[in-house]
N, C-alpha and C. Protein backbone atom coordinates (compact mmCIF):
# COMPACT_ATOMS: atom_id res chain seq x y z
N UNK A 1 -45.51 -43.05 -72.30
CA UNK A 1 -46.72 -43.59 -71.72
C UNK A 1 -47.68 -44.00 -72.81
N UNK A 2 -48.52 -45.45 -72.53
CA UNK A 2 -49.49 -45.72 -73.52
C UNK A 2 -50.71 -44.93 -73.37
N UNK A 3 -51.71 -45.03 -74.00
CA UNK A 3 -53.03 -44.18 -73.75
C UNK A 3 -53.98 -43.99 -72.59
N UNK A 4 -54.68 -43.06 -72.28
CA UNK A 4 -54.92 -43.28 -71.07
C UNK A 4 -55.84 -44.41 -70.71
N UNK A 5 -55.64 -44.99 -69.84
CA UNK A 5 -57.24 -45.61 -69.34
C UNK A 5 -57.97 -45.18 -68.08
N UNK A 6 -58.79 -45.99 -68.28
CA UNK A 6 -59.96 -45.20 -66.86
C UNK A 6 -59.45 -46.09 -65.51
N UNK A 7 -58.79 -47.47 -65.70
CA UNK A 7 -58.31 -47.70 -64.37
C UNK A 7 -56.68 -48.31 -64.57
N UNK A 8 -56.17 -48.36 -63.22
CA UNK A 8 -54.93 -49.09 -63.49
C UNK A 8 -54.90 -50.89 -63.95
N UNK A 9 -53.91 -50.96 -64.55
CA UNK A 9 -53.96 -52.20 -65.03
C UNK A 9 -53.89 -52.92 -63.64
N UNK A 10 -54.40 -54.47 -64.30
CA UNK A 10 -54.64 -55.35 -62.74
C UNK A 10 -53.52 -55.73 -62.03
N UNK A 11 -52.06 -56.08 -62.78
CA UNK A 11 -50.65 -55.65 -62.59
C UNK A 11 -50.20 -54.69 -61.45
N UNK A 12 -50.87 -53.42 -61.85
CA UNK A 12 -50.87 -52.34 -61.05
C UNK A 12 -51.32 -52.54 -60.03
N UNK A 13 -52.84 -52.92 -59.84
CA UNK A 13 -53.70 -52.75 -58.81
C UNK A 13 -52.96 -54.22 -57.86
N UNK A 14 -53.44 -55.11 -58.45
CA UNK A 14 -52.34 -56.13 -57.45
C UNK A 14 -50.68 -55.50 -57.02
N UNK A 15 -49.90 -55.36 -57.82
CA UNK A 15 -48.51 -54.84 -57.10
C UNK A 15 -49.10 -53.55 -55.53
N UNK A 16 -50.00 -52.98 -55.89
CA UNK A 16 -50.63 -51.34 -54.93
C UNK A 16 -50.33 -52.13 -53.75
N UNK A 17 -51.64 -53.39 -53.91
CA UNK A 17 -52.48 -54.25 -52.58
C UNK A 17 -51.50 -54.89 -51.65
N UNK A 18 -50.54 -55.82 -52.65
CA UNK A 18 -49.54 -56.37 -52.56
C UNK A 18 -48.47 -55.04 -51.11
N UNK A 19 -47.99 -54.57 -52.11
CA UNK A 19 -47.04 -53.64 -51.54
C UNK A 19 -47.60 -53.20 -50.16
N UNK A 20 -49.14 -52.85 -50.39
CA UNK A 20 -49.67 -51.87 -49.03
C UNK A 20 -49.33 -52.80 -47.89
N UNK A 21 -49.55 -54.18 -48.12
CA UNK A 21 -49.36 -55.53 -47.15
C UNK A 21 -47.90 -55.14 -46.47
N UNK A 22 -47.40 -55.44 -47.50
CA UNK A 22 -45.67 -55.13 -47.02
C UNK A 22 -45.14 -54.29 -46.46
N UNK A 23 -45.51 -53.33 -46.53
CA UNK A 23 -44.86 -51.99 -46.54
C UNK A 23 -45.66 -51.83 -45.02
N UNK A 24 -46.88 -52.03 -44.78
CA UNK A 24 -47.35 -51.80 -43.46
C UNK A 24 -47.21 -52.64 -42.50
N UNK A 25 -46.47 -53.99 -43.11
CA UNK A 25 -45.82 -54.96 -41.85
C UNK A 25 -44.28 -54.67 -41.59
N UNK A 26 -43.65 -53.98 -42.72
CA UNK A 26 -42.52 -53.84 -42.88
C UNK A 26 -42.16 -52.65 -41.61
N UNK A 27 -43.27 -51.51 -41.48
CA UNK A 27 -43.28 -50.16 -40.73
C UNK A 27 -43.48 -50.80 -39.20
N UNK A 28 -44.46 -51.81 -39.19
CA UNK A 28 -44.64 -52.48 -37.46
C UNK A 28 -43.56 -53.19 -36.85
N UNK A 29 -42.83 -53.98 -37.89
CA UNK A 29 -42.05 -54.84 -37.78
C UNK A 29 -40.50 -53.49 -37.09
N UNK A 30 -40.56 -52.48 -37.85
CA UNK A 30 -39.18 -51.99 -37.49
C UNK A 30 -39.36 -51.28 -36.63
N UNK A 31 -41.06 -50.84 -35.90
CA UNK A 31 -41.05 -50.38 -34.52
C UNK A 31 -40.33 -51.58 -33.47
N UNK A 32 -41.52 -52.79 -33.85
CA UNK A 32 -41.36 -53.72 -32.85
C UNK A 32 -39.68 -54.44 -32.82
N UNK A 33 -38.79 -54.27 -33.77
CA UNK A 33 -37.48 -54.18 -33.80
C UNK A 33 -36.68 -52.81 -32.85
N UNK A 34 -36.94 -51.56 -32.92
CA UNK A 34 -36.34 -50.88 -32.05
C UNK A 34 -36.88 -50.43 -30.60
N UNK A 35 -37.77 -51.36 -30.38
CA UNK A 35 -38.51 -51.51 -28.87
C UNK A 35 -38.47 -52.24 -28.61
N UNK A 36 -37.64 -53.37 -28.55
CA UNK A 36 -37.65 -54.48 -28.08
C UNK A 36 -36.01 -54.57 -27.87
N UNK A 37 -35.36 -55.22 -26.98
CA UNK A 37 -34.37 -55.68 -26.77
C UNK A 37 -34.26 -57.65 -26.44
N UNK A 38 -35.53 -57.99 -26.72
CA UNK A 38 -35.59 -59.22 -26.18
C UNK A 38 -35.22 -60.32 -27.62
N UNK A 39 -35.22 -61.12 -27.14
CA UNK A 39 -34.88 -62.93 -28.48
C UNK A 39 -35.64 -62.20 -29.61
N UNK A 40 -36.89 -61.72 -29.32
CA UNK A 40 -37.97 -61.43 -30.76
C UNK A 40 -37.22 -60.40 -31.24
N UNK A 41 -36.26 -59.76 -31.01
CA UNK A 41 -35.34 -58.71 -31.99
C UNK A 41 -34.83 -59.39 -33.22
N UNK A 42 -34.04 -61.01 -33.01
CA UNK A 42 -33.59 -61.14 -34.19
C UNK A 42 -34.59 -62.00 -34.73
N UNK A 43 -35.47 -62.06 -34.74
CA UNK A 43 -36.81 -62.96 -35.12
C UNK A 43 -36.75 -61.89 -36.37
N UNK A 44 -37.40 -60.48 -35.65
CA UNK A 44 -38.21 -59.11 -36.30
C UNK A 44 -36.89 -58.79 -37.53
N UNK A 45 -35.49 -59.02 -37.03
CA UNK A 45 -34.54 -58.27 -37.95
C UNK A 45 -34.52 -59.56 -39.17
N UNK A 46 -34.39 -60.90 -39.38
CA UNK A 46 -34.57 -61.71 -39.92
C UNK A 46 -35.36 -62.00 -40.56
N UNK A 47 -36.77 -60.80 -40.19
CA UNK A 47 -37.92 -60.49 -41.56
C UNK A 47 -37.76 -59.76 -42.42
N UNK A 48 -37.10 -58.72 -41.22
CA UNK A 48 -37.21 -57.30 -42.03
C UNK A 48 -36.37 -57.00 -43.08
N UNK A 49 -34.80 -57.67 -43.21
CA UNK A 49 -34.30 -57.52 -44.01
C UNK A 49 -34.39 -57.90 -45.62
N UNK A 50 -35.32 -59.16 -45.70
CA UNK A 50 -35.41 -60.04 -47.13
C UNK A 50 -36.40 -59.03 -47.40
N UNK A 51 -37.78 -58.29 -46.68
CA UNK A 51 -38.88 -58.17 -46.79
C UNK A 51 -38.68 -56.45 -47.48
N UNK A 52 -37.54 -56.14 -47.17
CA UNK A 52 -37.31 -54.88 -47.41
C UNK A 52 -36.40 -54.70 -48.90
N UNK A 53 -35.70 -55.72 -49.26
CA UNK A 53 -35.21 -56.05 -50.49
C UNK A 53 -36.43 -56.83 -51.16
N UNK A 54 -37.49 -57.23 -51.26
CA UNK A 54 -38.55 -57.49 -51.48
C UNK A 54 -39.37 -56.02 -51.97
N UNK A 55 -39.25 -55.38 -51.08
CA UNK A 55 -39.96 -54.41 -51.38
C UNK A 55 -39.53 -53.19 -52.58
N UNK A 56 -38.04 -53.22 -52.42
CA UNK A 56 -37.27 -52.46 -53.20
C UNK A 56 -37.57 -53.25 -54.64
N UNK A 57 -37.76 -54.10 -54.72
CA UNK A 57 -37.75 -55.00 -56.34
C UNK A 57 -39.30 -54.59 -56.43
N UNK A 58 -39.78 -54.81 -56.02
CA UNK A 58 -41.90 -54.54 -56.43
C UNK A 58 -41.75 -53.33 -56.62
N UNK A 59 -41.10 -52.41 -56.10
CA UNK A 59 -41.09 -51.25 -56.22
C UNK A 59 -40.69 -50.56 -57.18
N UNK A 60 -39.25 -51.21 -57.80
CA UNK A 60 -38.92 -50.68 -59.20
C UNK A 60 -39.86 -51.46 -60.63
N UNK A 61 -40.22 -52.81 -59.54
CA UNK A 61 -40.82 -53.09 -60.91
C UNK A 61 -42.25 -52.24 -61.20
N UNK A 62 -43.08 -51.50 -60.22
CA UNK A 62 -44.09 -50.77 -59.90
C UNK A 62 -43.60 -49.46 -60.39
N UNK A 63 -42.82 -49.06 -60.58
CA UNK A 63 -42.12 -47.78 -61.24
C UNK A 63 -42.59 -48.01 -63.05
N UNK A 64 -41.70 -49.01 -63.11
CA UNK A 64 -41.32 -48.99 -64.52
C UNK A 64 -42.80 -49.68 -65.10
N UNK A 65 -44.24 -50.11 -64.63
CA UNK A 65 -45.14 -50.23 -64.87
C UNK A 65 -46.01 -49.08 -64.51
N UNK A 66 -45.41 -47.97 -63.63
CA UNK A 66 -46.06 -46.61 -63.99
C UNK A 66 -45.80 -45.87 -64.84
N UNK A 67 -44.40 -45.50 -65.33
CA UNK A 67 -44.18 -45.24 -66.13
C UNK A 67 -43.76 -45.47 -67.81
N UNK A 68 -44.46 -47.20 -68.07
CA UNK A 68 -44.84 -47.50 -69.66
C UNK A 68 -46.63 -47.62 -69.54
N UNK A 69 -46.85 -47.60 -68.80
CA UNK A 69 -48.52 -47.81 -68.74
C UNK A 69 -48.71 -46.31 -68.24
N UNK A 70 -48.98 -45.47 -67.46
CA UNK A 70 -49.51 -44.41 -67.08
C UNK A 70 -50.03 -44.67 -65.49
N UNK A 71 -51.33 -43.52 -65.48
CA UNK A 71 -51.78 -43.73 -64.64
C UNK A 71 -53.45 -43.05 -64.95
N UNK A 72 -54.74 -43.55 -64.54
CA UNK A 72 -55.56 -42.83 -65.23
C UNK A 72 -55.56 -41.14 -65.12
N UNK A 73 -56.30 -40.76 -65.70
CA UNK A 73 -56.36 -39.15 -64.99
C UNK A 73 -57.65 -38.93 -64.22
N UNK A 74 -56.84 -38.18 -63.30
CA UNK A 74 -57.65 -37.02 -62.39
C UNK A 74 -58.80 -36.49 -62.96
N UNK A 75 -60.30 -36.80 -62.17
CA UNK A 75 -61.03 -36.29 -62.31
C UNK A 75 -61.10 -34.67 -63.06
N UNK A 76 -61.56 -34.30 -64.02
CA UNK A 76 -61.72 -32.54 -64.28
C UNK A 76 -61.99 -31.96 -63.00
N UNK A 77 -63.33 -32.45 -62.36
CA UNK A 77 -63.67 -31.38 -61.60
C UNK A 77 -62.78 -31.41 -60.15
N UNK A 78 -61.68 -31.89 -60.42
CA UNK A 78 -61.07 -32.05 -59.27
C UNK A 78 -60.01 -30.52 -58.98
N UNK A 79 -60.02 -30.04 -57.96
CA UNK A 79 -59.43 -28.80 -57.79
C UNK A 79 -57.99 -28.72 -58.12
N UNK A 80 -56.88 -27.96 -58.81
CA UNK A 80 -56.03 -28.51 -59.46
C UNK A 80 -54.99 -28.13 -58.19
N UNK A 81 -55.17 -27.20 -57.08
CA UNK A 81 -54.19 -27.90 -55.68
C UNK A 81 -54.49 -29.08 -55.48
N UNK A 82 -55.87 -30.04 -55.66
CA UNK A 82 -55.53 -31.14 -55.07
C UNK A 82 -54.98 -31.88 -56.12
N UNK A 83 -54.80 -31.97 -56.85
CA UNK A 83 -54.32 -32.58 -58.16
C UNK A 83 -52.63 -32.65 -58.08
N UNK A 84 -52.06 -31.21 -57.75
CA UNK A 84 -51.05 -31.12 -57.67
C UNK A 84 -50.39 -32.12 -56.53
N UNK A 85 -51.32 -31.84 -55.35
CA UNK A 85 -50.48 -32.64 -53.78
C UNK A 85 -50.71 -34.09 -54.33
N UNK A 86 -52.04 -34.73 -55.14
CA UNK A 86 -52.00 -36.35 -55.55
C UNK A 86 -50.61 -36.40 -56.23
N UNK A 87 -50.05 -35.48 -57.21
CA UNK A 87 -49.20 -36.04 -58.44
C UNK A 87 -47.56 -35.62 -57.17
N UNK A 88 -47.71 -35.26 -56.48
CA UNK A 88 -46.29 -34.59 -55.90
C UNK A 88 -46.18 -35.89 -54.70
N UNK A 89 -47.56 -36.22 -53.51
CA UNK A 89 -47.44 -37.35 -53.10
C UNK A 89 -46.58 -38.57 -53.45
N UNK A 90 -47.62 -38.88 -54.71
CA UNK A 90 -47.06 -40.43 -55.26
C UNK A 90 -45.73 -40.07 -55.87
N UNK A 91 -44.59 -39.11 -55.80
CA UNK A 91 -43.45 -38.84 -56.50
C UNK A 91 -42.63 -39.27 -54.94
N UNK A 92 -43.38 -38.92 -53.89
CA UNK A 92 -42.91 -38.90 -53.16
C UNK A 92 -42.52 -40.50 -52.25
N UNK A 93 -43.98 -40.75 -52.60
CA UNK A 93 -44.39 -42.44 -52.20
C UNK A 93 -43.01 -43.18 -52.77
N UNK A 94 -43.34 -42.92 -53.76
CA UNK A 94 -42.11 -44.00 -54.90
C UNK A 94 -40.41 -43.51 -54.80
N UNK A 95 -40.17 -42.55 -54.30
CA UNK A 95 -39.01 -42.52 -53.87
C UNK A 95 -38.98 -42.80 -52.01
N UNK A 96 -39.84 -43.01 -51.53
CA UNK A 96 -39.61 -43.35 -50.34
C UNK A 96 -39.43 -44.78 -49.99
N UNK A 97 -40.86 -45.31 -51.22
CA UNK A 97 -40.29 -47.09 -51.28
C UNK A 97 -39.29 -47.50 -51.71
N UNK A 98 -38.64 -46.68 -52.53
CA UNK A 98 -37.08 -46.99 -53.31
C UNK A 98 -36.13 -46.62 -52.42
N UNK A 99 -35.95 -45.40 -51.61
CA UNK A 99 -34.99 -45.37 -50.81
C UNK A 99 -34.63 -45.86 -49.26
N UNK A 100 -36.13 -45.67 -48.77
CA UNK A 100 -35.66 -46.81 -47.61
C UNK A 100 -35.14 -47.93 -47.43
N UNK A 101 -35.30 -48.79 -48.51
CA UNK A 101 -34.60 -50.19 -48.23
C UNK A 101 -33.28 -50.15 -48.63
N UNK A 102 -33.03 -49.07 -49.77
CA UNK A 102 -31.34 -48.68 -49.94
C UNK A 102 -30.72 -48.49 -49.17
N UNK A 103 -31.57 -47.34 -48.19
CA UNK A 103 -30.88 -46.51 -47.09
C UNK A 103 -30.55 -47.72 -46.03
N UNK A 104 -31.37 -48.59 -45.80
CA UNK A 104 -31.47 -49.85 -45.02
C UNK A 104 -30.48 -50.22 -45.34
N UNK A 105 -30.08 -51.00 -46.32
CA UNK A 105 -29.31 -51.55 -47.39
C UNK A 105 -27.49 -51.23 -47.26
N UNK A 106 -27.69 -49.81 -47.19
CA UNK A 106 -26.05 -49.26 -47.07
C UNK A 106 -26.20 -49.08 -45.61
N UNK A 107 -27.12 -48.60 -44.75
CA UNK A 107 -26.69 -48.92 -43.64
C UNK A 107 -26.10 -50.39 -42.93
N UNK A 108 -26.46 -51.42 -43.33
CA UNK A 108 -25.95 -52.73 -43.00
C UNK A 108 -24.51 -53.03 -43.39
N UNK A 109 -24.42 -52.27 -45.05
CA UNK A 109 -23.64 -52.58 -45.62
C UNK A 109 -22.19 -51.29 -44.60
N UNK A 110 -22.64 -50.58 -44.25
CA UNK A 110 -21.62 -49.52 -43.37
C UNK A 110 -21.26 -50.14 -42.22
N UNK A 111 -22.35 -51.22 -41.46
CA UNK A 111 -22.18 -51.95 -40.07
C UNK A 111 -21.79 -52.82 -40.02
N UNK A 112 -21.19 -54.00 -41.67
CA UNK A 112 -20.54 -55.03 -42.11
C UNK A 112 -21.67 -56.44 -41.43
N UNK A 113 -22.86 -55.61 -41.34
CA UNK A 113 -23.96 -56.60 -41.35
C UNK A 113 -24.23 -57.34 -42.40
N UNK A 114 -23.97 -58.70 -42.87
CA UNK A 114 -25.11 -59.09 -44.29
C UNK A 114 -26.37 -58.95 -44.51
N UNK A 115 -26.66 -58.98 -45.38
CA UNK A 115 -28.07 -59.01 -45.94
C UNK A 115 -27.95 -60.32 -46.31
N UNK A 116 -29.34 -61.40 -46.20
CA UNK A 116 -29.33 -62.46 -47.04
C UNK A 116 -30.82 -62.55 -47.81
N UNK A 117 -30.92 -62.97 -48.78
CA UNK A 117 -32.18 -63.13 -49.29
C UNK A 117 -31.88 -64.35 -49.97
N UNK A 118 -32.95 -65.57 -49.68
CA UNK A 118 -33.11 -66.59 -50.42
C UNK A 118 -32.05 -67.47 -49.83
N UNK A 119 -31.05 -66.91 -49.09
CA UNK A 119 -30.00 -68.06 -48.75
C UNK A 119 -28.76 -67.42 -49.06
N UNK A 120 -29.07 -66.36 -50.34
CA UNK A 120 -27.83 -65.55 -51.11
C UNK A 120 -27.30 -64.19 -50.12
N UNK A 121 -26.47 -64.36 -49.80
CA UNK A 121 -25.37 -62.91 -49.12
C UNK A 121 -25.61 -61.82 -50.19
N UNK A 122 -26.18 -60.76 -50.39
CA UNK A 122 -26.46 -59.75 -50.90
C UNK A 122 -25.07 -58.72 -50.80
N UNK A 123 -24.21 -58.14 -51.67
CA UNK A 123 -22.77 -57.38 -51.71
C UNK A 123 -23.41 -56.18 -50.98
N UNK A 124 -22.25 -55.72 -50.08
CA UNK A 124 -22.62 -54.67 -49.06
C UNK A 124 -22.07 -53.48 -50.70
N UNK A 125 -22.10 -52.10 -50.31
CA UNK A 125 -22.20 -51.49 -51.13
C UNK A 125 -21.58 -49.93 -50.85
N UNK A 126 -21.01 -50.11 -49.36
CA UNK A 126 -20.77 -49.20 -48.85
C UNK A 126 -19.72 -49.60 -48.13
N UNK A 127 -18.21 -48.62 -47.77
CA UNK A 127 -17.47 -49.15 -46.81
C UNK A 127 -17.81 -49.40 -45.48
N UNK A 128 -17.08 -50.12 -44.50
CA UNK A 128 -17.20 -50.19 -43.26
C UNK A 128 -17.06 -48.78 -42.53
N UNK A 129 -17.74 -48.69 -41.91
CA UNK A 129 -18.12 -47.25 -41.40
C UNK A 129 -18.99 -46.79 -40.16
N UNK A 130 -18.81 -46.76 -39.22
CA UNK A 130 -19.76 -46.75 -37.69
C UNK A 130 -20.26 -45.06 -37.57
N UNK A 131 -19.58 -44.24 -38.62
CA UNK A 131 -20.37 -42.75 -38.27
C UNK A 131 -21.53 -42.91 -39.63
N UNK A 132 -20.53 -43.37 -40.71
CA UNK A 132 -21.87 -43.40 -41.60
C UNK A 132 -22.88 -44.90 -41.46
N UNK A 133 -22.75 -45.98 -40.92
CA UNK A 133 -24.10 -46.60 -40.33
C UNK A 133 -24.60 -45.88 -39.31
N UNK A 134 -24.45 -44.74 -38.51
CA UNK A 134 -25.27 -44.11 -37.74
C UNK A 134 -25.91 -43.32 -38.51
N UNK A 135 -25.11 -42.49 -39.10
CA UNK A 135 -26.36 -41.37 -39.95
C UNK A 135 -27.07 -41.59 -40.75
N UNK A 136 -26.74 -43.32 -41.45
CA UNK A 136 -27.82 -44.17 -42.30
C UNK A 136 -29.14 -44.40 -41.07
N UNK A 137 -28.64 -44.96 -40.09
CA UNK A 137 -29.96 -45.08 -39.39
C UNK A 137 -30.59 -44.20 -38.97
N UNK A 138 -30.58 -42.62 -38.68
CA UNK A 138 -31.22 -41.71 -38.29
C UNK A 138 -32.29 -41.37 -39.43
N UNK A 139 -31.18 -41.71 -40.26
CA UNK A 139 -32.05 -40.96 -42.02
C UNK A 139 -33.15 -42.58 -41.82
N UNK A 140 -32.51 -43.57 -41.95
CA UNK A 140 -33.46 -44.67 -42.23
C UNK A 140 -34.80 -44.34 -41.10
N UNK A 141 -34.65 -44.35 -39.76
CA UNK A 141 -35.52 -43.98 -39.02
C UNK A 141 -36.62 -42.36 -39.28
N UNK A 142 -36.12 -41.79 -39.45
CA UNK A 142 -36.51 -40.44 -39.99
C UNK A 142 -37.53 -40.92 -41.02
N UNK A 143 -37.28 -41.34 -42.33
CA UNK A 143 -37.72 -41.07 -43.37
C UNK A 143 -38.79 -42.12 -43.12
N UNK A 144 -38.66 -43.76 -42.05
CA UNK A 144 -39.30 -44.40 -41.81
C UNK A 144 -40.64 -43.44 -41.31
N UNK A 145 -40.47 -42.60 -40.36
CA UNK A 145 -42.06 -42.30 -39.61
C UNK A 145 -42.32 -41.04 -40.83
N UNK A 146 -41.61 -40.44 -41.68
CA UNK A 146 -42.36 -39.87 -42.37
C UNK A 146 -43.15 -40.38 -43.29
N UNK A 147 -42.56 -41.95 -43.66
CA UNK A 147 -43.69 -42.56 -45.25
C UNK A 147 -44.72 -42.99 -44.15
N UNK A 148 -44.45 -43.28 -43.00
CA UNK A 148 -45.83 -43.94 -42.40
C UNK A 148 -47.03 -42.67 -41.88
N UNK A 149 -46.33 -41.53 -41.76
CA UNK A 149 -47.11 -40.25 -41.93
C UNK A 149 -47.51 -40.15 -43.53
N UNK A 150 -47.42 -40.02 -44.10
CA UNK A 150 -47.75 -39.77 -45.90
C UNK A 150 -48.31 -40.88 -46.42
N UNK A 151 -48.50 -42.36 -45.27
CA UNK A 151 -48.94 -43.34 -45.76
C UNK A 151 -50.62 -42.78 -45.04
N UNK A 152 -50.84 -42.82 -43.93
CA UNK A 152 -51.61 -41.71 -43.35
C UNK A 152 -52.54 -41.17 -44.39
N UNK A 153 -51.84 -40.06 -44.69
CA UNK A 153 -52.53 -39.05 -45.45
C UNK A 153 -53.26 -39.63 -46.75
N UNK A 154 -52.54 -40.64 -47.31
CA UNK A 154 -52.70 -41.55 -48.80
C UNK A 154 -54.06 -42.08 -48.50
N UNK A 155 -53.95 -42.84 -47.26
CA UNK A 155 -55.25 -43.78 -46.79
C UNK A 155 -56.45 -42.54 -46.55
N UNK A 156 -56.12 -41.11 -45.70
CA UNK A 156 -57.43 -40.56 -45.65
C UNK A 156 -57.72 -40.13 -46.51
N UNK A 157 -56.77 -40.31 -47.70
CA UNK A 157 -57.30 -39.11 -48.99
C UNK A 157 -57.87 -40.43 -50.16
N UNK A 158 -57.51 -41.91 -49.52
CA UNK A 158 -58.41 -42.25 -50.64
C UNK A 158 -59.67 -43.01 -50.31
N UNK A 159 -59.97 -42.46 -48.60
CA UNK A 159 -61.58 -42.57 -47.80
C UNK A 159 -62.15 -41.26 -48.09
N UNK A 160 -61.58 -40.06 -48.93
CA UNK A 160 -61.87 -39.32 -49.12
C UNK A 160 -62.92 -39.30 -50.48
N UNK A 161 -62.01 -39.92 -51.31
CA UNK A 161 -62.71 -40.08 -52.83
C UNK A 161 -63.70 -41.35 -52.55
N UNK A 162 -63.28 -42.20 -52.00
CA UNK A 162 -64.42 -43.01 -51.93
C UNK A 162 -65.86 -42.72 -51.08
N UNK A 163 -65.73 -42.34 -50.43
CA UNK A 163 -66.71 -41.94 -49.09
C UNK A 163 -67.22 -40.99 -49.33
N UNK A 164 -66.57 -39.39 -49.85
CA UNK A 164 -67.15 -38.61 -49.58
C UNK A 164 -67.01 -37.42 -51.46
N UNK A 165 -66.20 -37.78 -52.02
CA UNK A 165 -66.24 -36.86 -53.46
C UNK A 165 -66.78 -37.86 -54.70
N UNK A 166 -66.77 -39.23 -53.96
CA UNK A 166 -67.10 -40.23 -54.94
C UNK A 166 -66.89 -39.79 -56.46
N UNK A 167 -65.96 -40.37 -56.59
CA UNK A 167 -65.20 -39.63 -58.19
C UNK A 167 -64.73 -40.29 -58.99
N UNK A 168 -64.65 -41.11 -58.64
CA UNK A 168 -63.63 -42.52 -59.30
C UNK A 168 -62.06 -42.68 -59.25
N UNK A 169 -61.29 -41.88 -58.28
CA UNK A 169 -60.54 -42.03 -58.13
C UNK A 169 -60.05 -43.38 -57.35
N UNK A 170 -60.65 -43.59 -56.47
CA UNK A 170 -60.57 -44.81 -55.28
C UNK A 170 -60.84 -46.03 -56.45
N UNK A 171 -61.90 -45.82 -57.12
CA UNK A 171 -62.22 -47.51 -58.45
C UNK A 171 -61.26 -47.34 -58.74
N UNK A 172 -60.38 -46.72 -59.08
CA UNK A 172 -59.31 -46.80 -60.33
C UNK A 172 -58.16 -47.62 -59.47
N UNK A 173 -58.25 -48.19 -58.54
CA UNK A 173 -57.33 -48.54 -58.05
C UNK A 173 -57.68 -49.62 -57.10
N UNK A 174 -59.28 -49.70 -57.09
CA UNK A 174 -59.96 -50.51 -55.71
C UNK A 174 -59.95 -52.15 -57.06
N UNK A 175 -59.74 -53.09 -56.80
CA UNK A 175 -59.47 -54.54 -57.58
C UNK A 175 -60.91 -55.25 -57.36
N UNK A 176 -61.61 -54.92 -56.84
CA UNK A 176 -62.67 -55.66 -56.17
C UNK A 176 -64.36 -54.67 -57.07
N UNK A 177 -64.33 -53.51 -57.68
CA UNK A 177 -65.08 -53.09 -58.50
C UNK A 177 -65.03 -53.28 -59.89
């Protein structure tokens, strides 16, 4: 890691904004995909798939710009349980954006579904398989309502620093201060 700074680089803060876009149309989009049985199913599945290999690439590239750049530090006077649940969260965040679209990913690739992005057939990665594309989708579904629970918690905890501990945690990441 380079030295610390007091906010994330603008890299950072754009990929955050960026991603939050995605990632929270990506979560509506795969309700309104498994509640629906109507024409708008393959509309919703025909987003969701590029948008989710989309997301998996911002995501590693958002990795590997957390980890050669840093991240600022945590307030001192910040209580070091909450310190701990911020640093254990975002471990969590970033393997959830990395594995859902995998998990997505080999599930298609188990259901001999393609993936296309850009026009390009994406290599399935997994054999043909109807018990393991089911237990890909339980896990995919599963882990889906838990990041949108922990996405939840992310959003009240950073109306938290802004609103109410005013600390600078929320600037360090808000693009617009």
């Amino acid at each position: 890691m380079n030295a610390v700074h007091p906010r994330f680089s603008p890299a950072q803060r754009v990929l955050h904004w960026l991603m939050a876009i995605c990632i929270l149309a990506m979560l509506f989009i795969g309700v309104g995909m498994v509640s629906t049985v109507r024409p708008d199913y393959l509309t919703l599945v025909s987003i969701h798939k590029p948008l989710g290999i989309a997301i998996l690439v911002l995501a590693l590239i958002r990795l590997v710009l957390r980890l050669v750049r840093g991240a600022p530090p945590l307030p001192a006077a910040m209580p070091e349980p909450m310190k701990l649940v911020a640093r254990l969260s975002h471990v969590v965040l970033y393997a959830l954006m990395i594995a859902l679209p995998l998990i997505g990913w080999g599930m298609l690739s188990a259901a001999d579904y393609p993936v296309m992005v850009l026009g390009v057939r994406l290599p399935a990665f997994l054999p043909h398989s109807n018990a393991l594309h089911s237990a890909l989708w339980n896990a995919h579904r599963f882990l889906a309502l838990c990041f949108f629970a922990l996405i939840l918690l992310h959003l009240a905890a950073a109306l938290l620093h802004a609103l109410v501990r005013r600390d600078g945690v929320f600037e360090s990441m808000a693009s617009w201060r």
